[in-house]
Every structure is written in C-alpha cells, then in structure tokens.
C-alpha atoms as a PDB file:
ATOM      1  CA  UNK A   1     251.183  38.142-118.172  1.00  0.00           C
ATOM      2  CA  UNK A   2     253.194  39.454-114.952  1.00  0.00           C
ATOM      3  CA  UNK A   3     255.999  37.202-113.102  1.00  0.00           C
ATOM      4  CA  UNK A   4     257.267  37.547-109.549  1.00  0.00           C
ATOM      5  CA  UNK A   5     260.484  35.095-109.035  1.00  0.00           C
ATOM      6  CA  UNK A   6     260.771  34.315-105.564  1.00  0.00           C
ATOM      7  CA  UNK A   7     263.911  32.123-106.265  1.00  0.00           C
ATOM      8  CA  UNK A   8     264.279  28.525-107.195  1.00  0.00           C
ATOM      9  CA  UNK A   9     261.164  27.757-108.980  1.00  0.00           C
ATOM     10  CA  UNK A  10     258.856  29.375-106.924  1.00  0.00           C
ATOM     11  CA  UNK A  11     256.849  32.010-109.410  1.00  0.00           C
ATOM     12  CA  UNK A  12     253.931  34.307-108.737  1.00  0.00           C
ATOM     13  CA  UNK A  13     252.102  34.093-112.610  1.00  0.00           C
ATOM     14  CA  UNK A  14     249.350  36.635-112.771  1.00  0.00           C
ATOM     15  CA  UNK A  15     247.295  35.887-116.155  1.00  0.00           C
ATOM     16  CA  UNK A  16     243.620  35.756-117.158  1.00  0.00           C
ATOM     17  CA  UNK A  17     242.373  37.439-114.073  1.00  0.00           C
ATOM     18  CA  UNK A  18     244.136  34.854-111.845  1.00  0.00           C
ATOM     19  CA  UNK A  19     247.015  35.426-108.831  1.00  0.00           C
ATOM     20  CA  UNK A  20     248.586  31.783-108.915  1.00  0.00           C
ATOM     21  CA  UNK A  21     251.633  31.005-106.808  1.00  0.00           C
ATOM     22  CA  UNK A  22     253.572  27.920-108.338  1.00  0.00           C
ATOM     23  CA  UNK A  23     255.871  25.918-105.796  1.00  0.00           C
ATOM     24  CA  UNK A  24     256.567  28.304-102.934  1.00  0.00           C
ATOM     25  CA  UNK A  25     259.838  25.824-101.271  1.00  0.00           C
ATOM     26  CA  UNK A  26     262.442  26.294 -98.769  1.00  0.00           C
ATOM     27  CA  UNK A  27     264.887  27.963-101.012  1.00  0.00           C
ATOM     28  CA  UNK A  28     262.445  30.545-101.958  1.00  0.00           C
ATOM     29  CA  UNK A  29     262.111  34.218 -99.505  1.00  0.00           C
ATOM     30  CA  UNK A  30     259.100  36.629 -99.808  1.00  0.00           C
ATOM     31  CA  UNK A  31     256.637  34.559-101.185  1.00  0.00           C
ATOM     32  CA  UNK A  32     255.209  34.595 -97.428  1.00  0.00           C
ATOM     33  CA  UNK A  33     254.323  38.083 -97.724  1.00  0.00           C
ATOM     34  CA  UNK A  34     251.871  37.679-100.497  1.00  0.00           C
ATOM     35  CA  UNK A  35     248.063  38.383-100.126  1.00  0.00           C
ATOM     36  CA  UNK A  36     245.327  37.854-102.581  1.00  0.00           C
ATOM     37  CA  UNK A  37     245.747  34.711-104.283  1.00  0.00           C
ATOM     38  CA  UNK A  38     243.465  32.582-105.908  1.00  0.00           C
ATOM     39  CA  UNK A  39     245.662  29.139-105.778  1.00  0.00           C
ATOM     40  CA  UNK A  40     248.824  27.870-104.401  1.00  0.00           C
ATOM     41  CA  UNK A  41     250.355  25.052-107.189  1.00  0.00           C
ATOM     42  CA  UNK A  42     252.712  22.642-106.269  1.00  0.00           C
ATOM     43  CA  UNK A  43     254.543  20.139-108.625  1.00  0.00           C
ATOM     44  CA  UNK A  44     256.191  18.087-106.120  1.00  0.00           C
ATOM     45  CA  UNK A  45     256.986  17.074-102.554  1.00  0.00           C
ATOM     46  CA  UNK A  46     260.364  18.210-102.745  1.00  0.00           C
ATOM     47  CA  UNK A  47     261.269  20.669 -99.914  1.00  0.00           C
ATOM     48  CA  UNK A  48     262.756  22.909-102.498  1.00  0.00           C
ATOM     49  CA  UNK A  49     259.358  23.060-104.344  1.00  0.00           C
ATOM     50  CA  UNK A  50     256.942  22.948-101.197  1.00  0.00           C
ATOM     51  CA  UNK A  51     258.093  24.064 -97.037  1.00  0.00           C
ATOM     52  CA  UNK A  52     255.780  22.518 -95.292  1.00  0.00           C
ATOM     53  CA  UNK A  53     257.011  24.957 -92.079  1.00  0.00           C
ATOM     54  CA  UNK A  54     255.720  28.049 -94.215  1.00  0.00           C
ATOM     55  CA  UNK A  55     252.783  26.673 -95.938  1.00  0.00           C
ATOM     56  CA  UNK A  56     249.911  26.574 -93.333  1.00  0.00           C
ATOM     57  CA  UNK A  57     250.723  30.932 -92.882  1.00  0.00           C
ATOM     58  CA  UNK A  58     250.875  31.259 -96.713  1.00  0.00           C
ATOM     59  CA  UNK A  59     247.178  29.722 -96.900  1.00  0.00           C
ATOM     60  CA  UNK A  60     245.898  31.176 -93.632  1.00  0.00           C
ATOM     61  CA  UNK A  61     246.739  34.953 -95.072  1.00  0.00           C
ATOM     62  CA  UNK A  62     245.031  33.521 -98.236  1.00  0.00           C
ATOM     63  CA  UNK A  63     241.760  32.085 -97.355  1.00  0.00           C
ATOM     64  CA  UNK A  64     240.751  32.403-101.194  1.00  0.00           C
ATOM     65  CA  UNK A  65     243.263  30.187-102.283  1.00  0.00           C
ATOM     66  CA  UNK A  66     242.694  26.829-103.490  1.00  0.00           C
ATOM     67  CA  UNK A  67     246.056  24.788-103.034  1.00  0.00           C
ATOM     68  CA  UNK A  68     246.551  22.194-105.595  1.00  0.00           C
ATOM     69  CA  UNK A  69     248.857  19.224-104.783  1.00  0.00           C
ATOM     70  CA  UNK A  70     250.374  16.609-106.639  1.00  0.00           C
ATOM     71  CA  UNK A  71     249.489  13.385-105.904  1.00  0.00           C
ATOM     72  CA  UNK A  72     252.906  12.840-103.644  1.00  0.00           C
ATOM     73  CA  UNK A  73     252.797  15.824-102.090  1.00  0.00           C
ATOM     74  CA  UNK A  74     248.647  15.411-101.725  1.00  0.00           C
ATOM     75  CA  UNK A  75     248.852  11.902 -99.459  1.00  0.00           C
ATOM     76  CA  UNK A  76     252.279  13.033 -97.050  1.00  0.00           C
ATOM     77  CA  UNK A  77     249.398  16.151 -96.342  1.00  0.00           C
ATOM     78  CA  UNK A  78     246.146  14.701 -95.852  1.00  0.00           C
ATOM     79  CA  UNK A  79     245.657  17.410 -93.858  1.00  0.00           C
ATOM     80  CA  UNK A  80     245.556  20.119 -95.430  1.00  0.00           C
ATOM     81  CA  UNK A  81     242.464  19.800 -97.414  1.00  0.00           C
ATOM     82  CA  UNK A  82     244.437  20.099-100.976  1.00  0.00           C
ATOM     83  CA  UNK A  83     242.789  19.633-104.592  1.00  0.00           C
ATOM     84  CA  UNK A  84     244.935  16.624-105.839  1.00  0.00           C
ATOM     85  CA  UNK A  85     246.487  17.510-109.703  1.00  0.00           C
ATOM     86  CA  UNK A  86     246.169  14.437-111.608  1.00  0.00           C
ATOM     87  CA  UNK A  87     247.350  14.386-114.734  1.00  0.00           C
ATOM     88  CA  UNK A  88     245.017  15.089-117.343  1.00  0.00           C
ATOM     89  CA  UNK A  89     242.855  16.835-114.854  1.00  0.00           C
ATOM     90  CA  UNK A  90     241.915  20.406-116.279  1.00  0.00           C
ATOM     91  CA  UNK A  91     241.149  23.354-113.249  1.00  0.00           C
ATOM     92  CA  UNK A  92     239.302  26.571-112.793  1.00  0.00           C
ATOM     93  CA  UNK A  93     241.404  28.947-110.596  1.00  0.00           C
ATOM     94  CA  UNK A  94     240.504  32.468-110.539  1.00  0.00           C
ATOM     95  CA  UNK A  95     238.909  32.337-114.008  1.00  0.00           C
ATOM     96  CA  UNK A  96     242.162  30.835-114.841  1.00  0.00           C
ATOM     97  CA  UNK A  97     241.917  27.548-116.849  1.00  0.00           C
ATOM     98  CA  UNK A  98     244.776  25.286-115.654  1.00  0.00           C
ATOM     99  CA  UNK A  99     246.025  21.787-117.395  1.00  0.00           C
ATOM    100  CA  UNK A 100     247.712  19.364-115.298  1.00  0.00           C
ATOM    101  CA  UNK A 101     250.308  17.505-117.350  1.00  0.00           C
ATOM    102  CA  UNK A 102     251.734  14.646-116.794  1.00  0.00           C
ATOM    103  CA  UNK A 103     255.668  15.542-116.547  1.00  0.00           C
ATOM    104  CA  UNK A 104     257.984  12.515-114.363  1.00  0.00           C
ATOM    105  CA  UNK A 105     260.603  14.027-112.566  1.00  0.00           C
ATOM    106  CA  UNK A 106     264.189  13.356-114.359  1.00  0.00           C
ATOM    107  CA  UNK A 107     266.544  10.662-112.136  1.00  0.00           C
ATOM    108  CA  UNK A 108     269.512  12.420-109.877  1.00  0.00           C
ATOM    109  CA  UNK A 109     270.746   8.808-109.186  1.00  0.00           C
ATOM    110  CA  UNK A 110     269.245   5.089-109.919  1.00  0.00           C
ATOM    111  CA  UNK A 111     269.484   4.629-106.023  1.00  0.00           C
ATOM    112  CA  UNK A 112     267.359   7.933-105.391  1.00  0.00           C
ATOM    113  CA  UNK A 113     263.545   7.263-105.424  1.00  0.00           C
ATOM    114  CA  UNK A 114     261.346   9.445-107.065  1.00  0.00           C
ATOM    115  CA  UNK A 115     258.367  11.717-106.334  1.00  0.00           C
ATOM    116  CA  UNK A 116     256.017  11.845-108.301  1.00  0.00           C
ATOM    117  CA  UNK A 117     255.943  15.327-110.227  1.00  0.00           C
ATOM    118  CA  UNK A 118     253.183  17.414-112.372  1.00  0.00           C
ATOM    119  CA  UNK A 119     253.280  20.046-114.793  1.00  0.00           C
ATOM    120  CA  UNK A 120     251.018  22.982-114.750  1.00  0.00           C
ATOM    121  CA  UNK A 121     249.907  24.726-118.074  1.00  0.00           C
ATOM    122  CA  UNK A 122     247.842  28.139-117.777  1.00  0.00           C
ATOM    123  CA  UNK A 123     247.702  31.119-120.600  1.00  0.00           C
ATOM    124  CA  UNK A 124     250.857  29.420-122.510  1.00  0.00           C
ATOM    125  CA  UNK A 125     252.883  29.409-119.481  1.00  0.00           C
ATOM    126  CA  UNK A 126     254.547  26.022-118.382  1.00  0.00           C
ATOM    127  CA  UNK A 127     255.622  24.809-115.018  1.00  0.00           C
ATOM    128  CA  UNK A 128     257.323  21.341-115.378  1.00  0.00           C
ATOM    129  CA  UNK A 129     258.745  21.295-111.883  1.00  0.00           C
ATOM    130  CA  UNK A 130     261.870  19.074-111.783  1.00  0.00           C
ATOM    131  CA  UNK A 131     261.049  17.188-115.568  1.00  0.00           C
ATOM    132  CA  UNK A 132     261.710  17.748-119.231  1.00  0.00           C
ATOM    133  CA  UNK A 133     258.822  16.631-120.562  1.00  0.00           C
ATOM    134  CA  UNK A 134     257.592  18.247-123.550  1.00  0.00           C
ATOM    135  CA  UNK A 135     253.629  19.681-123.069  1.00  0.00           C
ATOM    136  CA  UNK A 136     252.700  18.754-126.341  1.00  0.00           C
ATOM    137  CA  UNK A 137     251.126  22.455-127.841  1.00  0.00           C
ATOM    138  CA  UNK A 138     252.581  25.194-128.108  1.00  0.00           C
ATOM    139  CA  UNK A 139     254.429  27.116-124.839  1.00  0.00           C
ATOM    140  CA  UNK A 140     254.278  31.110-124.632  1.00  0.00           C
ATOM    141  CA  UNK A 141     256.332  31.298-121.777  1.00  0.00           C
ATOM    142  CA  UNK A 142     258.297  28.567-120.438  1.00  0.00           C
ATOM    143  CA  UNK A 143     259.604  28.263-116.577  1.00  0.00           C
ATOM    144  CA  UNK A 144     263.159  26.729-117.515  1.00  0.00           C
ATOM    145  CA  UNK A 145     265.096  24.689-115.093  1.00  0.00           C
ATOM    146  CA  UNK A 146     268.570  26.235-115.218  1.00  0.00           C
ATOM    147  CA  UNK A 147     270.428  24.129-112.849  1.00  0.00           C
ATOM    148  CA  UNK A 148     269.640  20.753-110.682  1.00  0.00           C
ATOM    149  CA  UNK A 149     271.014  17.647-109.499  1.00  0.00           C
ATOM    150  CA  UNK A 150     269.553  15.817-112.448  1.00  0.00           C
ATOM    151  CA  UNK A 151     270.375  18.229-114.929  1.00  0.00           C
ATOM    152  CA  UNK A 152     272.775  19.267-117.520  1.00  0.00           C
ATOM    153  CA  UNK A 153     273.461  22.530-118.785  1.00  0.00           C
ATOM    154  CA  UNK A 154     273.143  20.820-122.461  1.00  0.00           C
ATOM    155  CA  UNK A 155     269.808  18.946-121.532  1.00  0.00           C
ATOM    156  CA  UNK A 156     267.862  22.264-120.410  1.00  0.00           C
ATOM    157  CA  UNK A 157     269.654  23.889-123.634  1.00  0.00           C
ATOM    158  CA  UNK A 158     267.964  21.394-125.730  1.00  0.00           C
ATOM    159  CA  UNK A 159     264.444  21.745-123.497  1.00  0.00           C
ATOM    160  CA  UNK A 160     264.078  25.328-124.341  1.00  0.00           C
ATOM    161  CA  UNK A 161     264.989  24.372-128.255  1.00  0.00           C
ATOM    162  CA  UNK A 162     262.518  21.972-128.227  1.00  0.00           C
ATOM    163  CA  UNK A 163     259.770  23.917-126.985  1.00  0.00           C
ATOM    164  CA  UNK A 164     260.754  27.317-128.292  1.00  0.00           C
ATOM    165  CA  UNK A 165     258.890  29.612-126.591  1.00  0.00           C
ATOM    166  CA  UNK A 166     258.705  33.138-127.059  1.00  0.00           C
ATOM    167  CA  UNK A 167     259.998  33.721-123.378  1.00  0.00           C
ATOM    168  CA  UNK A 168     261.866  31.600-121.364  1.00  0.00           C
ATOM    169  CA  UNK A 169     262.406  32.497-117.747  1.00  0.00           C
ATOM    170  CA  UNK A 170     265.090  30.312-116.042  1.00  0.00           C
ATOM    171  CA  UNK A 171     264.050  28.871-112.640  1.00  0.00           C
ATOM    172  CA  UNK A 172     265.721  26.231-110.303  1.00  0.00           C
ATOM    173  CA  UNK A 173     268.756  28.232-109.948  1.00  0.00           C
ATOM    174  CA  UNK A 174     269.310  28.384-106.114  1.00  0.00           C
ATOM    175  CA  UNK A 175     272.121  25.355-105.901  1.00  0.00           C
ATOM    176  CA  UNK A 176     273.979  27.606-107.803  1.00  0.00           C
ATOM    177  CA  UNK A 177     276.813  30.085-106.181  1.00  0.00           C
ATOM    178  CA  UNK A 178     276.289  32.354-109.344  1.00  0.00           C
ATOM    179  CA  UNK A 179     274.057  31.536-111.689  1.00  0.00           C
ATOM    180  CA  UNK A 180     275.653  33.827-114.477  1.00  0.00           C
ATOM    181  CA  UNK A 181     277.108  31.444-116.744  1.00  0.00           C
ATOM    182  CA  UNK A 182     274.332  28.926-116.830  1.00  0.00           C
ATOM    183  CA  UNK A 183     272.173  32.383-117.580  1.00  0.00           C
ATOM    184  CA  UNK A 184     274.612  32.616-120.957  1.00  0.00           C
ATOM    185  CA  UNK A 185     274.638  29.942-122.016  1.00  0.00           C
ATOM    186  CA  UNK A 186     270.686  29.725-122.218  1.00  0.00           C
ATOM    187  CA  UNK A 187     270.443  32.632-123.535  1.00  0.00           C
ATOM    188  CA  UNK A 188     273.228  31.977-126.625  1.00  0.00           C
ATOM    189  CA  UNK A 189     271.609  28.728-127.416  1.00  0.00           C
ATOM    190  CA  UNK A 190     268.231  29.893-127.425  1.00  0.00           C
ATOM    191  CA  UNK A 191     266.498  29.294-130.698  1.00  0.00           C
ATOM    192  CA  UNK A 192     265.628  32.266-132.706  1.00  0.00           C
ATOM    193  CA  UNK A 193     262.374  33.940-131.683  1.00  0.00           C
ATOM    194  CA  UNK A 194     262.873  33.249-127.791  1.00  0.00           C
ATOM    195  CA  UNK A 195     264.098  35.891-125.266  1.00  0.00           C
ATOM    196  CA  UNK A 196     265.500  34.629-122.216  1.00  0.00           C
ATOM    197  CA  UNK A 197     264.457  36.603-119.763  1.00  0.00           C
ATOM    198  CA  UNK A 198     266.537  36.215-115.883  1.00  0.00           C
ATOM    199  CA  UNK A 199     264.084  38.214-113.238  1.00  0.00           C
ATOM    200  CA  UNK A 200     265.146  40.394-110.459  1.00  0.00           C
ATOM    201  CA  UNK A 201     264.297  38.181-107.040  1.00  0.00           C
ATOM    202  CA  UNK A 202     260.774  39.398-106.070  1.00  0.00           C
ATOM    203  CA  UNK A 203     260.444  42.110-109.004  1.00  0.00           C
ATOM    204  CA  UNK A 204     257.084  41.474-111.204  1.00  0.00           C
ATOM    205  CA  UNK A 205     258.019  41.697-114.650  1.00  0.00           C
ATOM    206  CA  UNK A 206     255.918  42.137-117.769  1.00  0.00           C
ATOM    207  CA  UNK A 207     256.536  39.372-119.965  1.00  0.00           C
END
C-alpha cells in the first residue's frame, strides 16, 4: 500500500489496483494536481474534509473517478452526481472493495450541530474522518486524527491502542502551529507492534 498526505486528512491510498483520494478539504494543497483516479471519498461536509471551490476541477481532470459522498455532504450537492456512502453499504472502486462504516463525528460543543460523518475501510486501511469509532475487525493501517476541536491528545492515544494497527499515520494535523509534540506523544504511547509513521506533505510512502 502507497500513501500521499496532502495535509489535514486528505490521503491519496493506492491499494489493490485502486488510486482513491480520501477527503481532499480546504486545508489540504496539491491534491488538485492529481490525475488518474478511480474515486474521490469524502467522510463529511466539513470544509476541512471537502472544498467545494476545488472539487468540480479535481473531478473534471478525473473523468474516471467515481466520487462517493456521505449522506450530508451528498444532499448540500445534489449536483454533482455523487454515489451516496451509507453505512453498511460495501463499493467497488477500481477493483478496490470499499466498506462504508458507520463512524458519528465526536461533539466540539453541545451547541455545535453535527454532520453526519462515514468511515471508509479498504485493504485494512481506515478513514474515520472526524470520529473514534472503532471498525470492528482488524485495521492494517489506521488514518489517526492527531489534533481537532473535539479531540484530546489522550482520546486519539487511546484510539490507536484500541485498534492497534500495524501502522498508524497521523492525519488532521493542520490546526496545529507544529505538530511535533502531538507526533511524540503518539508515537510513545503506541502499543507494541504499531509504527507511527508522520509523512512528508505530498511524498508517497510505502507503508
């Protein structure tokens, strides 16, 4: 499996055959440039998950790609002719077999509404977008929320323990001014037999 980080949590995972591009947002730079795909994911509505300014060039350079909306995300773009991802649904992408989990996105604030928010499962990589829930089977490599609004260094500590993958790659780190410590303090915690692995911005690693 090969890994592009385009910042935040927007990934490029190439596995089984399949180019899949997993929440290409506003806080994310280069994943514009990218030809070739076979789907574009997204997990929620958020603008740091999905830019609706960049989106329509993304998919016009791609005319392969299937873009796969959450339900949220889905009705605010009728337009755009999107696959909803309900949970439970199961997708062929590329030859790729994706799961859609079912994955509600943690609270920031009682008074904040919302979105609702999807997991994506595909070779034993896991997407949870902005949520801690568990998949329920076993993870291979886990996208790890590092840092968020509705998230504590301790709670994404105990996600990765919980799962215990045999990678973790930390995502979501882009409301950080250095995203070092949070980086450390993954990595020391991790349970034994998971790497944490931190990718170079726009640099496909083997993983």
């Amino acid at each position: 499996m090969r890994i592009t980080h385009f910042g935040q949590s927007c990934l490029l995972v190439e596995a089984g055959g399949a180019r899949l591009l997993f929440d290409p947002g506003a806080y994310s730079a280069g994943f514009e440039r990218l030809t070739g795909l076979d789907a574009v994911l997204v997990t929620h509505q958020h603008p740091d998950h999905l830019d609706p300014a960049r989106l329509p060039a993304l998919l016009a350079a791609n005319p392969g790609a299937t873009l796969v909306l959450d339900p949220g995300s889905a009705a605010q773009h009728p337009d755009l002719g999107a696959t909803t991802a309900e949970p439970g649904a199961e997708l062929e992408l590329g030859g790729a077999r994706v799961r859609v989990l079912a994955a509600a996105h943690e609270e920031v604030h009682p008074a904040i509404p919302l979105p609702p928010n999807v997991g994506y499962l595909v070779d034993g990589f896991y997407h949870p977008g902005d949520s801690l829930a568990l998949p329920g089977e076993p993870v291979d490599v886990l996208g790890l929320p590092a840092a968020a609004p509705w998230l504590k260094l301790s709670e994404a500590a105990d996600f990765l323990a919980a799962i215990a993958p045999r990678v973790a790659v930390p995502i979501h780190q882009a409301v950080l001014a250095d995203p070092t410590l949070h980086h450390t303090v993954l990595t020391s915690t991790a349970p034994a037999g998971t790497s944490v692995v931190v990718l170079a911005p726009g640099e496909p690693t083997e993983v």
